[in-house]
Every structure is written in structure tokens, then in C-alpha cells.
Protein backbone atom coordinates (compact mmCIF):
# COMPACT_ATOMS: atom_id res chain seq x y z
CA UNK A 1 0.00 0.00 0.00
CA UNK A 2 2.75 2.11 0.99
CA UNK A 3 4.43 1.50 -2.31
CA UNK A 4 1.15 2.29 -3.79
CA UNK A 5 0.93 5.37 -2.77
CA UNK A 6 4.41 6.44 -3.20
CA UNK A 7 3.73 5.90 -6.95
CA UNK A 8 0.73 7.77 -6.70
CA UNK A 9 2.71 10.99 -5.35
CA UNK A 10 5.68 10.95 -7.33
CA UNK A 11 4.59 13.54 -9.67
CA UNK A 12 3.28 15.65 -6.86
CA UNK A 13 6.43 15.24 -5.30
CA UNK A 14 8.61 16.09 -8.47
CA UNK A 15 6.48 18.99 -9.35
CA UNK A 16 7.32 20.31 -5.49
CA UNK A 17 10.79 20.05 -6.17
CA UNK A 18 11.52 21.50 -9.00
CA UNK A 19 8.61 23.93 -9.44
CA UNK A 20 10.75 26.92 -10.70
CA UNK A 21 11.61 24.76 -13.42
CA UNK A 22 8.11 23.51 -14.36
CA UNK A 23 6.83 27.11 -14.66
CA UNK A 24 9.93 28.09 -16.73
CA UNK A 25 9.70 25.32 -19.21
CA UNK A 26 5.40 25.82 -19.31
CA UNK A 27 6.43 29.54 -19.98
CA UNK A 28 8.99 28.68 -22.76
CA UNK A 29 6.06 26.36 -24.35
CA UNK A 30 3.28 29.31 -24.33
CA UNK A 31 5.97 31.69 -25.85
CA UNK A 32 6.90 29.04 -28.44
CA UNK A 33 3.13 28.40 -29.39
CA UNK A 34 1.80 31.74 -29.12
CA UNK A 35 4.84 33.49 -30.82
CA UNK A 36 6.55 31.38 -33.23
CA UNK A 37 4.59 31.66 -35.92
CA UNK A 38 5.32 35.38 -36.31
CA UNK A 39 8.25 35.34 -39.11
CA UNK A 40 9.29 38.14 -41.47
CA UNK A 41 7.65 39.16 -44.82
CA UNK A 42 8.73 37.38 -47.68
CA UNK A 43 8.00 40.43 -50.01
CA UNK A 44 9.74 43.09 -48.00
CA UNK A 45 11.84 45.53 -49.63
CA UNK A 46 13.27 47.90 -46.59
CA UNK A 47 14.10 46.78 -43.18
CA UNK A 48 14.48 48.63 -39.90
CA UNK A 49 17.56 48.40 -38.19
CA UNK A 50 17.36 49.16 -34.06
CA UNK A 51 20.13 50.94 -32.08
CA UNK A 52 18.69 51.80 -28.96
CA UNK A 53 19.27 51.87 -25.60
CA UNK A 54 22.72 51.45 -23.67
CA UNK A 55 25.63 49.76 -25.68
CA UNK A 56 26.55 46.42 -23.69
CA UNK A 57 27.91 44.01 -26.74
CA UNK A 58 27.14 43.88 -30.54
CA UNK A 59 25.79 39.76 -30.65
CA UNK A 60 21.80 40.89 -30.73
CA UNK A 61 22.49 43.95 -33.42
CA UNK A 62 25.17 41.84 -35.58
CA UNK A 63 21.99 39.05 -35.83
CA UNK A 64 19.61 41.95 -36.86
CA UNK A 65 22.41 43.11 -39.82
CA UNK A 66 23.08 39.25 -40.88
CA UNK A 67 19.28 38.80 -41.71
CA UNK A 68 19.60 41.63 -43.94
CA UNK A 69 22.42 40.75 -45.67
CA UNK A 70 20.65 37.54 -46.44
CA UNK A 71 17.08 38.71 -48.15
CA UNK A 72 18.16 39.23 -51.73
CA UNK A 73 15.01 41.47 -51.94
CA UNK A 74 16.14 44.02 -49.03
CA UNK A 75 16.88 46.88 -50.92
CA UNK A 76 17.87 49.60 -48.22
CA UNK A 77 18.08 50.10 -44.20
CA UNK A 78 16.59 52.83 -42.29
CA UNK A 79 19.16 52.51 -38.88
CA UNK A 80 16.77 54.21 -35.65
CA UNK A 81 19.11 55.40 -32.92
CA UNK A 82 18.29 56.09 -29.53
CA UNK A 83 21.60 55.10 -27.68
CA UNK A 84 23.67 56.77 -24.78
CA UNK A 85 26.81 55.16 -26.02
CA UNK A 86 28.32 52.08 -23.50
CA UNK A 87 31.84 49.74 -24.51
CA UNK A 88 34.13 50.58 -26.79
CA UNK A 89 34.76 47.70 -28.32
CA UNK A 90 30.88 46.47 -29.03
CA UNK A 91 30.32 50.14 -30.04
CA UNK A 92 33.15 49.89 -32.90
CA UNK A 93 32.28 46.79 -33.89
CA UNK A 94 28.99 48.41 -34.75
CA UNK A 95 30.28 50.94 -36.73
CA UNK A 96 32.33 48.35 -38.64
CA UNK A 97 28.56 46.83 -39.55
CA UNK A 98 27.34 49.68 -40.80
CA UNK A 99 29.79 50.12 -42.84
CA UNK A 100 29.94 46.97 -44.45
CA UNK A 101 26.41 47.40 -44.93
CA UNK A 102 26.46 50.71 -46.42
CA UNK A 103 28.55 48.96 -49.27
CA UNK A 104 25.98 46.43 -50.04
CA UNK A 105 22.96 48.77 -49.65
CA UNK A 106 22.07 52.69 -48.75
CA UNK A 107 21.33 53.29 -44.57
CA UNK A 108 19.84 55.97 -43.90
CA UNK A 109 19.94 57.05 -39.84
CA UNK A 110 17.19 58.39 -38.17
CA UNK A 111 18.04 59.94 -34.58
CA UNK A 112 14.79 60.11 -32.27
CA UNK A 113 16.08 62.06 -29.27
CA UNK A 114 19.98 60.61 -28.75
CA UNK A 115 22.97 59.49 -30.56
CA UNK A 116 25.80 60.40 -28.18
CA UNK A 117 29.53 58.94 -27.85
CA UNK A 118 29.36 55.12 -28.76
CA UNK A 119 25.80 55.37 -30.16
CA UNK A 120 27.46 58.00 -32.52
CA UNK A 121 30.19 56.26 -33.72
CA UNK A 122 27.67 52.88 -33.99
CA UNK A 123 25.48 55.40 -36.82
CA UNK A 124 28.01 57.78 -38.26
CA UNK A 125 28.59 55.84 -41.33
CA UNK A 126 25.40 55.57 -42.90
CA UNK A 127 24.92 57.16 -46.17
CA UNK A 128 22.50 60.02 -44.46
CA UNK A 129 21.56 61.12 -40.64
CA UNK A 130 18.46 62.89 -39.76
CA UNK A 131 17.86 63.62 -36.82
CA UNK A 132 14.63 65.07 -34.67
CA UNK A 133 14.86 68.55 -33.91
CA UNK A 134 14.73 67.85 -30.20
CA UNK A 135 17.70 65.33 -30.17
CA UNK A 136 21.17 65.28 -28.77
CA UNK A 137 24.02 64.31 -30.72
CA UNK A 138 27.82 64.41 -29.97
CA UNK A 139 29.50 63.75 -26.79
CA UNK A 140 32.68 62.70 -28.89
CA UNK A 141 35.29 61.36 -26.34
CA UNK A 142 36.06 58.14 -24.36
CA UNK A 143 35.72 57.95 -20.67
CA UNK A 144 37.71 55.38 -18.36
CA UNK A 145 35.79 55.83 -14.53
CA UNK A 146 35.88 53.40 -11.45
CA UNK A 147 35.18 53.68 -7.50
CA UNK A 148 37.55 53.96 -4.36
CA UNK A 149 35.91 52.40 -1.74
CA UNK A 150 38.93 52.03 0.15
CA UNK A 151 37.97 54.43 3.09
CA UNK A 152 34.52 52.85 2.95
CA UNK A 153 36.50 49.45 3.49
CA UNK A 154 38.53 50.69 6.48
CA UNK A 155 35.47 51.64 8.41
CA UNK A 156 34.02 48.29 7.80
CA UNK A 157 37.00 46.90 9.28
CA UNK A 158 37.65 44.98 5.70
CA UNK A 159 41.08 44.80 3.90
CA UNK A 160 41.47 43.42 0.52
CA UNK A 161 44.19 40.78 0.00
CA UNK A 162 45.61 38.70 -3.11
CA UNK A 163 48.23 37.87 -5.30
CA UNK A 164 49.02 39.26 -8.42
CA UNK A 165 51.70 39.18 -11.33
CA UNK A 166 52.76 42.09 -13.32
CA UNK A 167 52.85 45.39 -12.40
CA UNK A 168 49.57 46.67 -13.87
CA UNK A 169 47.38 43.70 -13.60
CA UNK A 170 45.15 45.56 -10.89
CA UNK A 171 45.12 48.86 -13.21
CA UNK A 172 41.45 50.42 -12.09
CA UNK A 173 40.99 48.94 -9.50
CA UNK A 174 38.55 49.97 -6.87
CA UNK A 175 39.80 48.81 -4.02
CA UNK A 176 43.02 51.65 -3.24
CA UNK A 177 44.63 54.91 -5.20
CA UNK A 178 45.78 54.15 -8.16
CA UNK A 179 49.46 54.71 -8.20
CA UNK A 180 50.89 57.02 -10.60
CA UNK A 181 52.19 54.52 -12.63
CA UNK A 182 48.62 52.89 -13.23
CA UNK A 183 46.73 56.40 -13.76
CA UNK A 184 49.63 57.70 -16.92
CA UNK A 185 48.87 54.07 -18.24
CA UNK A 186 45.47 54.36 -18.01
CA UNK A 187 45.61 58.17 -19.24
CA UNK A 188 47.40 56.77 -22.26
CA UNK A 189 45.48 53.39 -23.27
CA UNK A 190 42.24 56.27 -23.12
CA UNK A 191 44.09 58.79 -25.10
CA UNK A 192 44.95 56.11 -27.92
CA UNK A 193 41.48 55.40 -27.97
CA UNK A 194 40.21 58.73 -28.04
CA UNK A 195 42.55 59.62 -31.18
CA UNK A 196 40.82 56.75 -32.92
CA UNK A 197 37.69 57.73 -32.44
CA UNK A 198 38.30 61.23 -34.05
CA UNK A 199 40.36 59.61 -36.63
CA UNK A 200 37.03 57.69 -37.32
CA UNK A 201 34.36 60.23 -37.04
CA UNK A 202 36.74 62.44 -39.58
CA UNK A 203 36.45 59.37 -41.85
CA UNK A 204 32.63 58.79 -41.54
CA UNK A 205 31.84 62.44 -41.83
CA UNK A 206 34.34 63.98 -44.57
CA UNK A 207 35.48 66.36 -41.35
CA UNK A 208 38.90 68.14 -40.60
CA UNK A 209 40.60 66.38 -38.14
CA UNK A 210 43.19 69.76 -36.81
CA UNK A 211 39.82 70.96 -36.48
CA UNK A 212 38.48 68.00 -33.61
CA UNK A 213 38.36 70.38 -30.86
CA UNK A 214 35.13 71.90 -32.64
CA UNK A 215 33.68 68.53 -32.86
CA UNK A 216 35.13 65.63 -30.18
CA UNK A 217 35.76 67.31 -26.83
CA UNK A 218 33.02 65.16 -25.13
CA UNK A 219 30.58 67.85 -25.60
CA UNK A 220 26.51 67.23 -26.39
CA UNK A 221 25.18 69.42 -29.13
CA UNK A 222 21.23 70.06 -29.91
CA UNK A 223 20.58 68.89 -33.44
CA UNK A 224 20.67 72.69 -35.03
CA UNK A 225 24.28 72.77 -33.49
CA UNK A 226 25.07 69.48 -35.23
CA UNK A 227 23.80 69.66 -38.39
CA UNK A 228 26.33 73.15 -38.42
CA UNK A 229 29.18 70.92 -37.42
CA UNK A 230 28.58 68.37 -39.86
CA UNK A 231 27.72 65.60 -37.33
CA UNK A 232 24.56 65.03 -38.84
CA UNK A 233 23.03 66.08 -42.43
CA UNK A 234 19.58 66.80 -41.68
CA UNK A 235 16.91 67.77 -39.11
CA UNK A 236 13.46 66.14 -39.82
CA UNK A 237 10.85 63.51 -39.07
CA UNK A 238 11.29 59.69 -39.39
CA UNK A 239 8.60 59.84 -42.48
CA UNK A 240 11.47 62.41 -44.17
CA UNK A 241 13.78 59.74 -43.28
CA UNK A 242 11.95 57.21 -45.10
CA UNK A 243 11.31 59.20 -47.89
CA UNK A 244 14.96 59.51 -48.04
CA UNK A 245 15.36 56.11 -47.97
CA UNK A 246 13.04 55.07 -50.62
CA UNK A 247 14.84 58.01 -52.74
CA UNK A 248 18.03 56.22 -52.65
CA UNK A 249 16.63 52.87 -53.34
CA UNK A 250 13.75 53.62 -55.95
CA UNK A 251 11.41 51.93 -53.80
CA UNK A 252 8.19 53.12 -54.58
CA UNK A 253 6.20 51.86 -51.50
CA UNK A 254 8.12 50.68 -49.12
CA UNK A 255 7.50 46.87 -47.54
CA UNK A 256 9.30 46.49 -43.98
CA UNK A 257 10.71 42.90 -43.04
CA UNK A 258 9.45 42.67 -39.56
CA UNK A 259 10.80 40.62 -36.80
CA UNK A 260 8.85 37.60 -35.67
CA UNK A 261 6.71 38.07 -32.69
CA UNK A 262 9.19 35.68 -30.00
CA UNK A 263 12.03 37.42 -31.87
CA UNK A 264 11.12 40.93 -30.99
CA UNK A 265 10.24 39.68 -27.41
CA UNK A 266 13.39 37.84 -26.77
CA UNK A 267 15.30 40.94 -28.17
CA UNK A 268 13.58 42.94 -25.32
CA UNK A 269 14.45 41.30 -22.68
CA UNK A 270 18.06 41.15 -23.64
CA UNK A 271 17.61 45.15 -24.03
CA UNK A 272 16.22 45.55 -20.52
CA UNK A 273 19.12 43.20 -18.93
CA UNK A 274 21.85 44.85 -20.65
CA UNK A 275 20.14 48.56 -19.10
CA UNK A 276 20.30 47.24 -15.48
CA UNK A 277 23.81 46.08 -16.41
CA UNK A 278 24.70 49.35 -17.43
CA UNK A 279 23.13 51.00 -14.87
CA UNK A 280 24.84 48.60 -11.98
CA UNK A 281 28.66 48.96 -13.25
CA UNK A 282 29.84 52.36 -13.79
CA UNK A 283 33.40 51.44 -15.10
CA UNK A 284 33.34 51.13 -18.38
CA UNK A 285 34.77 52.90 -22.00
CA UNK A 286 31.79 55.07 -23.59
């Protein structure tokens, strides 16, 4: 009897145990079944390309580029930018996208209310930039910042302790000073960088580079400013963006390849994680 009812419990029992994964796997079903029937036009002719939000790595926009590339009938991109900037590295690797695609197609950047430091150099070489008349664009420089939280430690009664080889393996860290040696290393690795990213935007933008302090001292500019430095080529709406768009390709009406339904949901919550990344670690290039 006993046996009996052990068999007659077992699922009760598994389901008790490993609940959290039940309800994940239920949820993964729903999403699979309600969503995954939502796949891109066949007939599209433009696509929208999405750079928004903080810049964490390049994996999720690199997928949105490759599905481009490989619909014969895609004819042009219109890039939408809303971006703070983030890493240096993911941000460049951008840019390198959008240039490759700009060689295979026109893109045509539409900024709706930011485009600054790594967001700019992700956009700055597609074929046109508008911009909203109420957006920010600029803040051309690179920016290496990190905590001391040494005093904070010391009135915890904490001490740090470990072993390390080389003399600047614990460059920026948080835990003391940095010695001099560490801050003209770091002052230089940020310096090289910076010079590469005006060497860049100069490239992108056909713009003077003895003339960078006009353009890539870190500063923001309003979209009227921007448009006088050459940072941008146009104020307008997204609709004049489009129109721009279908100018360059001949497209008379314009069909958009859309994202499947799980696709666009998945992408999401990848965007919200990598804000609450960015928002919880403050040392970073951007």
C-alpha cells in the first residue's frame, strides 16, 4: 500500500521540487506556441535596423544586420538610434557593420532624441543622418571611470588581500589609489582610444581632423548645433527619413521585413538586462 501510494505521489512530489523549473519550461512552451509563428515578410523591400538603448555588446544587433544581408530582396536600411553610447569595443564593432552594410545597400539614420559617444560612432557611417529637432548628438570622447571604496572598506573593518603578477594587472581597481604609474597608463590606453575615435568620425563624416576640438571634446550638441558641425546632415521627421530612404533605393512603396513576434520579445528582454547592467557597473569605456 505504501508503495502504492508512493507511486501515486511521485509527480506531486517532483512537481514540489523543481517547481521553478516547471513554470519556466510551461512559460517557454506558451511563448513558443503563441509566438513562433510570427516570421518576417517574404516580399519586404526595406528593413528597420534598431540601435537603442545602452551599448553592452554587438551579438543581438550583428543578428539583426546578418538577416539583412541575407534577403536578396532588401533593398535599403533605415538605422533608428536612440543610444547613450556604452563599450568601446561592441560600439566599434557596430560601426564596422554599418559600414559593411552601407557597401551592399544605402542606410539611412534616423536619430529620435539621442545618438551620443558610442551610439554616434555605432550610426556615423550611414549614407545620411536625420535627426529630430529635439535630439542630442555628440559627446565625442572616451571615458575610463571606477570607485575607491577604500575608506569605505577601512570603516568596515575589511582589507582586501591577493596575489598578483605584473605590475599593472590591478590597473582600475577599486579597491586603493591608483598609483601614478597605473593612472599615466590608463591616461594613455584612453588617449589612444580617443585619437581613434576622431580619426574615425573624420572618416565617416568627410570632417577636418586639426579641427576636432570643434567637434570631439566630449561635448553634447542640440541637433541645429550638429547639423552646423557636420555631425549630422539633416533635421526632420522619421517619415522624411523614409522618404529619403526610398529616394536612394527607388522603392516606390516601401514593404518592412518585420521581426517575428518571440524574436522581438526575446530581443527585449536582452535590451532591458543589458540597461540594469549598465546601470549597476559604472566602469566602463563610452
Amino acid at each position: 500500500m505504501k508503495k502504492f501510494a508512493s507511486f501515486l505521489l511521485a509527480p506531486f512530489v517532483f512537481i514540489t521540487n523543481y517547481f521553478k523549473a516547471c513554470v519556466f519550461l510551461l512559460i517557454v512552451i506558451i511563448l513558443i506556441i503563441a509566438f513562433g509563428a510570427g516570421e518576417p515578410k517574404s516580399q519586404a523591400n526595406l528593413a528597420k535596423l534598431y540601435l537603442t538603448g545602452p551599448i553592452i555588446d554587438s551579438q543581438s544587433f550583428y543578428e539583426q544586420v546578418r538577416k539583412i544581408k541575407n534577403n536578396p530582396q532588401i533593398k535599403g536600411v533605415l538605422l533608428i538610434i536612440n543610444s547613450p553610447g556604452g563599450a568601446m569595443g561592441a560600439s566599434i564593432e557596430i560601426s564596422d557593420m554599418i559600414k559593411s552594410l552601407r557597401s551592399k545597400m544605402p542606410v539611412v539614420a534616423y536619430v529620435q532624441s539621442l545618438m551620443a559617444s558610442g551610439g554616434y560612432y555605432g550610426g556615423m557611417y550611414a549614407n545620411s543622418i536625420v535627426a529630430s529637432r529635439g535630439a542630442l548628438i555628440g559627446s565625442i570622447g572616451v571615458i575610463f571611470s571606477g570607485m575607491n571604496v577604500e575608506n569605505l572598506m577601512q570603516k568596515l573593518g575589511l582589507q582586501n588581500q591577493g596575489i598578483h603578477a605584473g605590475e599593472y594587472k590591478e590597473v582600475g581597481t577599486m579597491m586603493r589609489t591608483w598609483n601614478e604609474n597605473e593612472r599615466q597608463f590608463l591616461t594613455s590606453l584612453i588617449q589612444e582610444e580617443y585619437q581613434m575615435f576622431i580619426e574615425d568620425v573624420a572618416d565617416a563624416r568627410g570632417l577636418s581632423i586639426e579641427n576636432y576640438k570643434s567637434f570631439a571634446e566630449g561635448k553634447i550638441f542640440s541637433a541645429k548645433n550638429a547639423l552646423k558641425l557636420k555631425l549630422i546632415d539633416e533635421i526632420g521627421t522619421q517619415d522624411r527619413a523614409i522618404d529619403l530612404l526610398c529616394e536612394m533605393t527607388q522603392v516606390d512603396e516601401p514593404i518592412w521585413m518585420e521581426k517575428g513576434r518571440l524574436e522581438g520579445l526575446l530581443d527585449s528582454l536582452v535590451e532591458q538586462s543589458s540597461k540594469v547592467a549598465f546601470s549597476a557597473f559604472g566602469s566602463m569605456l563610452r
